[in-house]
Protein backbone atom coordinates (compact mmCIF):
# COMPACT_ATOMS: atom_id res chain seq x y z
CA UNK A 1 62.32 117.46 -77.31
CA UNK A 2 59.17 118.47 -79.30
CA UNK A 3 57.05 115.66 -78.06
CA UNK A 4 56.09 114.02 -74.74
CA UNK A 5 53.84 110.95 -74.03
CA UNK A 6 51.72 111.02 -71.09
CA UNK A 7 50.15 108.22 -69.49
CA UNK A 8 47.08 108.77 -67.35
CA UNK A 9 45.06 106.04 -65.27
CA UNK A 10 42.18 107.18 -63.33
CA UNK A 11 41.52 104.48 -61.39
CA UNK A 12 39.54 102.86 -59.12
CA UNK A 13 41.50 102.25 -55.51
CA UNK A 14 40.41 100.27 -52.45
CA UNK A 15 39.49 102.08 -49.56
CA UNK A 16 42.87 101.90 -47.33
CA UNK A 17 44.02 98.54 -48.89
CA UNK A 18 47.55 98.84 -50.06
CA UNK A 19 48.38 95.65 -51.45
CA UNK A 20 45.23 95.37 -53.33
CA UNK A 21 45.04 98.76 -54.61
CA UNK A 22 49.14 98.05 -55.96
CA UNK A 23 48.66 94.65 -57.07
CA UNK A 24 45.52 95.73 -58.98
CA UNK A 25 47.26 99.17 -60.40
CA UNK A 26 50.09 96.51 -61.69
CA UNK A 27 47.49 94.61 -63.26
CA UNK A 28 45.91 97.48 -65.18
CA UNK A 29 49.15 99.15 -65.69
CA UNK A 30 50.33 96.09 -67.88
CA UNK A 31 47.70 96.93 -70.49
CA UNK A 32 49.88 99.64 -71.58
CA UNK A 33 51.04 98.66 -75.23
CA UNK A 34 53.32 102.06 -76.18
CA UNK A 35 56.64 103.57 -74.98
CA UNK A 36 55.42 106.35 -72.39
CA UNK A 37 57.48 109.09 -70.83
CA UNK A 38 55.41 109.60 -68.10
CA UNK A 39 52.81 107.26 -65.89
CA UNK A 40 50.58 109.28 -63.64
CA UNK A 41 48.45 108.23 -61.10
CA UNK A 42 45.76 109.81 -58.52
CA UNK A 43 46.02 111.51 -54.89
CA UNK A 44 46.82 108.79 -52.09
CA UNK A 45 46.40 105.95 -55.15
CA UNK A 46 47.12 103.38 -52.83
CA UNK A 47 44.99 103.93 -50.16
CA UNK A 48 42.06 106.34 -51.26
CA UNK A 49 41.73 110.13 -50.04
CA UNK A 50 41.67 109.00 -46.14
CA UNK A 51 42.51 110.83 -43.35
CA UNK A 52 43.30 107.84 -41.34
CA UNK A 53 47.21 108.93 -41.49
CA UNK A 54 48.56 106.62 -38.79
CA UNK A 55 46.76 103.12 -40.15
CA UNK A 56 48.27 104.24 -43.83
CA UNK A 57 51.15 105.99 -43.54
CA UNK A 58 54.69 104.66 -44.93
CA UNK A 59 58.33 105.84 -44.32
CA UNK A 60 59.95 106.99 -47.75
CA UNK A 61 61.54 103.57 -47.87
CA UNK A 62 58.01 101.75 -47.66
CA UNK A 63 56.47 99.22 -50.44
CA UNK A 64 54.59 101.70 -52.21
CA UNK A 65 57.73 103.72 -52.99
CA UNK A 66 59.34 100.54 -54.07
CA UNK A 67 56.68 99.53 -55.86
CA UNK A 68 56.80 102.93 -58.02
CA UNK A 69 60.61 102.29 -58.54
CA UNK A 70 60.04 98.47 -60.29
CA UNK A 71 56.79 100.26 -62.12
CA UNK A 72 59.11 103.32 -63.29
CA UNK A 73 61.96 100.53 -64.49
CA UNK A 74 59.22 97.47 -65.85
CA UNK A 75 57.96 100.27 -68.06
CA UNK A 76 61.08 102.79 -68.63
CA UNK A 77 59.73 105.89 -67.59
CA UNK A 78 58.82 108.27 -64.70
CA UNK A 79 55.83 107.27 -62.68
CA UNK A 80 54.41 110.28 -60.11
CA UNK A 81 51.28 110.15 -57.63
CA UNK A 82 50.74 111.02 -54.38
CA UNK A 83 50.71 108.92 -51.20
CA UNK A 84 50.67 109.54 -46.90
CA UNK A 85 54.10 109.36 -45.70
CA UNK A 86 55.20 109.86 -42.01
CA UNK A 87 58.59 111.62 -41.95
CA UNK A 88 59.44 113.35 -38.15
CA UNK A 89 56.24 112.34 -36.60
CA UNK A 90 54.52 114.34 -38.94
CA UNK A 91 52.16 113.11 -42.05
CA UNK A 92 52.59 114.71 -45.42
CA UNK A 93 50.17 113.73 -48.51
CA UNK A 94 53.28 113.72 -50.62
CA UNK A 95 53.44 113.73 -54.40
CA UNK A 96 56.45 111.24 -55.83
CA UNK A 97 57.92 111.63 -59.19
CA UNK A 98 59.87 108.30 -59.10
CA UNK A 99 62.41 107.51 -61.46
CA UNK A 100 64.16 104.10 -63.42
CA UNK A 101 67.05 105.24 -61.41
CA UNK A 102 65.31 105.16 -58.03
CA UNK A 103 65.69 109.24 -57.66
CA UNK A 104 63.30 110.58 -56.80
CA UNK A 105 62.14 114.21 -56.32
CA UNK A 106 58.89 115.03 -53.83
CA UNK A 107 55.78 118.04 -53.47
CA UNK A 108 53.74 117.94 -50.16
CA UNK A 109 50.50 118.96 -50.85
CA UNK A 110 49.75 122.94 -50.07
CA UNK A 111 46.53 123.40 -49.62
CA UNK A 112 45.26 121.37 -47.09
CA UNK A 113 41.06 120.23 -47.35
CA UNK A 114 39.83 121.61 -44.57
CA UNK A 115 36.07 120.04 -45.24
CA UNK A 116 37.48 117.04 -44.68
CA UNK A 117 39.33 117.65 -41.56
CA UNK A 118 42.96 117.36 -43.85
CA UNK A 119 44.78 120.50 -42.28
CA UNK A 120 44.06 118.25 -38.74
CA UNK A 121 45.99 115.33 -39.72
CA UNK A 122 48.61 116.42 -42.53
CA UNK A 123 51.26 118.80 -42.40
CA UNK A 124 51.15 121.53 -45.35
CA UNK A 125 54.13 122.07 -47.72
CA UNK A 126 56.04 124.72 -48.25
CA UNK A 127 57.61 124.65 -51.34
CA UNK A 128 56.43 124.82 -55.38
CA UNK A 129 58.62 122.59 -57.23
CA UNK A 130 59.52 122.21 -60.85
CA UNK A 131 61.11 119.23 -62.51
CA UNK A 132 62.57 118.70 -66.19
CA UNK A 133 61.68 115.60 -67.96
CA UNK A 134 62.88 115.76 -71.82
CA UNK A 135 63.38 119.40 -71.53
CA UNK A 136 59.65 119.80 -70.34
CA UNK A 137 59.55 121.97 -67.00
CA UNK A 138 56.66 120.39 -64.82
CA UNK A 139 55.00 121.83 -62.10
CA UNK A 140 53.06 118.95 -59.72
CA UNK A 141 50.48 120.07 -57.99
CA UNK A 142 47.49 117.79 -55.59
CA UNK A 143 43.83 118.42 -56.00
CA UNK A 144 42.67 121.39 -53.52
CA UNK A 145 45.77 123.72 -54.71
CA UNK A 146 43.51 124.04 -58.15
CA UNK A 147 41.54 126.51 -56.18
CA UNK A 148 44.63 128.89 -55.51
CA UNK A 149 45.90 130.18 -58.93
CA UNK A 150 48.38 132.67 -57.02
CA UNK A 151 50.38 129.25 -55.84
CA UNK A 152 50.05 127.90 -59.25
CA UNK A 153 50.95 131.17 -61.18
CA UNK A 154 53.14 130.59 -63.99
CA UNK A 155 55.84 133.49 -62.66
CA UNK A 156 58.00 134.26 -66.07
CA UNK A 157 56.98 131.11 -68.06
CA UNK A 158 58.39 128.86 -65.07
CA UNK A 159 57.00 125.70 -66.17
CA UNK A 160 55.42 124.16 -69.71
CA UNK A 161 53.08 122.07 -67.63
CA UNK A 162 50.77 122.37 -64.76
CA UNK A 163 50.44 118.79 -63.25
CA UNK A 164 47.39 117.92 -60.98
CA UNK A 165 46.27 114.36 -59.33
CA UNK A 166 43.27 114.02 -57.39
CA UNK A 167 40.12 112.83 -55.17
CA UNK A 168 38.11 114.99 -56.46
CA UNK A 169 34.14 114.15 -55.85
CA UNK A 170 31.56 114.32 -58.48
CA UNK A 171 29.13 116.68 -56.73
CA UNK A 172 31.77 119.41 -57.16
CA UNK A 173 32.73 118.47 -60.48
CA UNK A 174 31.50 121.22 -62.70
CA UNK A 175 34.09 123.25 -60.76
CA UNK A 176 36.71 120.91 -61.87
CA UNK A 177 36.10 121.04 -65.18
CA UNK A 178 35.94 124.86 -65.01
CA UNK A 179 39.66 125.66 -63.17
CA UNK A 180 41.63 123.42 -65.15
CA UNK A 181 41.09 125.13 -68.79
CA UNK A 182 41.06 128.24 -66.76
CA UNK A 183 44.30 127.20 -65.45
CA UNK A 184 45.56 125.99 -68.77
CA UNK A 185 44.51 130.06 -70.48
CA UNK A 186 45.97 132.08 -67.65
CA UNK A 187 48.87 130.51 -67.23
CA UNK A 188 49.78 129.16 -71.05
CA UNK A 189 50.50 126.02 -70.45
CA UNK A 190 49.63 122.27 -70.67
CA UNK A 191 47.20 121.53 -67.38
CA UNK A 192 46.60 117.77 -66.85
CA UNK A 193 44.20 116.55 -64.30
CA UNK A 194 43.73 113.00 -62.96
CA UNK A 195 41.14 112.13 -60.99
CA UNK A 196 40.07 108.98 -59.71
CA UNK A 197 36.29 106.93 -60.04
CA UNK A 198 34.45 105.11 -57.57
CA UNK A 199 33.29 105.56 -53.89
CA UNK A 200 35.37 105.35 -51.26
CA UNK A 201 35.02 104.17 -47.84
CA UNK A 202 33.22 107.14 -46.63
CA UNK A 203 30.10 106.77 -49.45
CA UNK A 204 31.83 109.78 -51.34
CA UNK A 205 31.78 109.34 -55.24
CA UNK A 206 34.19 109.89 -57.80
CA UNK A 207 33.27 110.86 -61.41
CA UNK A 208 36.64 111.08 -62.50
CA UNK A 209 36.87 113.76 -65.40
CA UNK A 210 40.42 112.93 -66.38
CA UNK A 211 41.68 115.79 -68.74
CA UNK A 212 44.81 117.68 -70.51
CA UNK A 213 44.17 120.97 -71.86
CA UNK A 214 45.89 122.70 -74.64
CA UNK A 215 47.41 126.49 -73.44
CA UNK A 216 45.12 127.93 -76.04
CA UNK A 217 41.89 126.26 -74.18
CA UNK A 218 41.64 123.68 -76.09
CA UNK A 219 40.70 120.05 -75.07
CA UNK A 220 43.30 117.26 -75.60
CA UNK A 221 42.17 114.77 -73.20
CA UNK A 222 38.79 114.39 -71.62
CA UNK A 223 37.05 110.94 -70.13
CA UNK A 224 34.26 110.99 -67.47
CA UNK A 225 32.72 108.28 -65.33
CA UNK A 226 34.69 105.14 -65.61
CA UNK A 227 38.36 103.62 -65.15
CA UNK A 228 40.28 104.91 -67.90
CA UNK A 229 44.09 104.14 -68.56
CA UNK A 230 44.84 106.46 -71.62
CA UNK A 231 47.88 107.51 -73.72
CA UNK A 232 48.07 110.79 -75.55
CA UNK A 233 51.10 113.15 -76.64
CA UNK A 234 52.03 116.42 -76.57
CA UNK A 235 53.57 119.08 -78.38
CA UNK A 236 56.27 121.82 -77.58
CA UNK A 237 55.29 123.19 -81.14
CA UNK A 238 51.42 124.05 -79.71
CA UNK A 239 53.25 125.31 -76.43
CA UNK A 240 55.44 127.76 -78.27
CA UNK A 241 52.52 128.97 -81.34
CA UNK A 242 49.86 130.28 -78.47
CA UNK A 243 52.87 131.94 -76.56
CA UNK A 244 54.23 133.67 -79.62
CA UNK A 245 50.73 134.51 -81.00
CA UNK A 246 49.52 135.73 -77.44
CA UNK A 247 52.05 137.30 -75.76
CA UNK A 248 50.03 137.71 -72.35
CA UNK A 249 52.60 136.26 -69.96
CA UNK A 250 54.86 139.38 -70.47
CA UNK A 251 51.56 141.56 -68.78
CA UNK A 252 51.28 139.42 -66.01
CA UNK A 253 51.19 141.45 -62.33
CA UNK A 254 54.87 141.41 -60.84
CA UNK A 255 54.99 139.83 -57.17
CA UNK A 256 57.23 137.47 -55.58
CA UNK A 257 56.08 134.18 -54.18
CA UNK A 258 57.49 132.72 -51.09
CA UNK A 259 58.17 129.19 -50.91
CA UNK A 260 59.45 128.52 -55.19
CA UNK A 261 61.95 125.88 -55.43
CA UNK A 262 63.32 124.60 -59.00
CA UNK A 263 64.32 120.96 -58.56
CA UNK A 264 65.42 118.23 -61.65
């Protein structure tokens, strides 16, 4: 499939208020006026970027899950973000790519914020995964891992797109808006970023800086500042011309990364 529509929403959530940060995400959501393949939503979008795990935390069965399931089948598509689920006694900030179907396939977060006390509370992942939608390879990915490129290398063309969501404050935004076209070059492919706006319950603002750039560099997406639900498509055709044209994948340094799982 050439093309692929993306839906974005940086959003403004409710500081650990699950109900009202769904029922208002439904709300917004329903402004969407065009068949998407793909809704995408921020880190821990139904609670905010807390680290009050035990308060927020749901099993994989909880109402946020379901709640992605009837969005994913009201609006025919895939919708992914990440949330705090408890699985073992431990707490994972767990990225969801939830299908009409009700499969689902899951990324726990990597790189755990240690500023914030998040390798305390939250158990790391262990795995990279990579999942096909329309014959796109997508790699997710949550906020902090944009510092590590070596976890995010694109190891023999792996994946087409490099997917992060995020809390990602505004007083360390100019480095956001540097890795992800950085991201996008070295690797050659499509990085999206979604952010969220707002300050949350510790004072801590969000600028959001939404964005999807091009594998050449080039900016496809970019919105600042406020809540933003956007729709924009890309194209394999773009994907394919800066590979052919700059063959710089081929040179990359040969190593083997622990921890690579392909899942569809």
């Amino acid at each position: 499939m050439d093309a692929l529509k993306i839906t974005t929403f940086q959003a403004y959530l409710f500081w650990e208020n699950i109900d009202k940060n769904l029922s208002n995400l439904a709300l917004k959501l329903s402004a969407i006026r065009e068949k998407t393949d793909l809704i995408v939503l921020p880190e821990m979008f139904n609670t905010g970027f807390t680290m009050n795990a035990e308060q927020c935390a749901e099993k994989a069965d909880g109402k946020t899950m379901h709640w992605m399931l009837e969005m994913a089948q009201q609006y025919d598509c895939v919708v992914a973000g990440s949330l705090i689920i408890e699985e073992a006694g431990n707490y994972y900030n767990r990225f969801v790519w939830m299908t009409k179907d009700g499969n689902y396939i899951t990324y726990d977060k990597r790189h755990l914020f240690g500023m914030a006390g998040e390798d305390k509370v939250f158990t790391a992942g262990t795995q990279r995964v990579i999942v096909d939608l329309k014959g796109w390879k997508i790699c997710p990915m949550v906020c902090y891992d944009l510092r590590f490129p070596v976890w995010t290398r694109n190891l023999n063309g792996a994946y087409d797109i490099l997917l992060y969501i995020a809390s990602w404050p505004d007083k360390r935004s100019s480095h956001w808006r540097s890795l992800i076209p950085a991201r996008a070059i070295e690797n050659q492919a499509f990085v999206i970023g979604v952010n969220r706006v707002g300050h949350d319950g510790n004072e801590i603002y969000y600028s959001g800086g939404s964005m999807c750039i091009s594998p050449a560099g080039d900016v496809v997406y970019y919105k600042p500042e406020y809540e933003d639900l956007y729709t924009f498509t890309i194209y394999r055709r773009d994907l394919d011309d800066t590979r052919r044209d700059l063959p710089f994948l081929k040179d990359m340094d040969d190593f083997s990364l622990m921890g690579i799982s392909r899942k569809s």
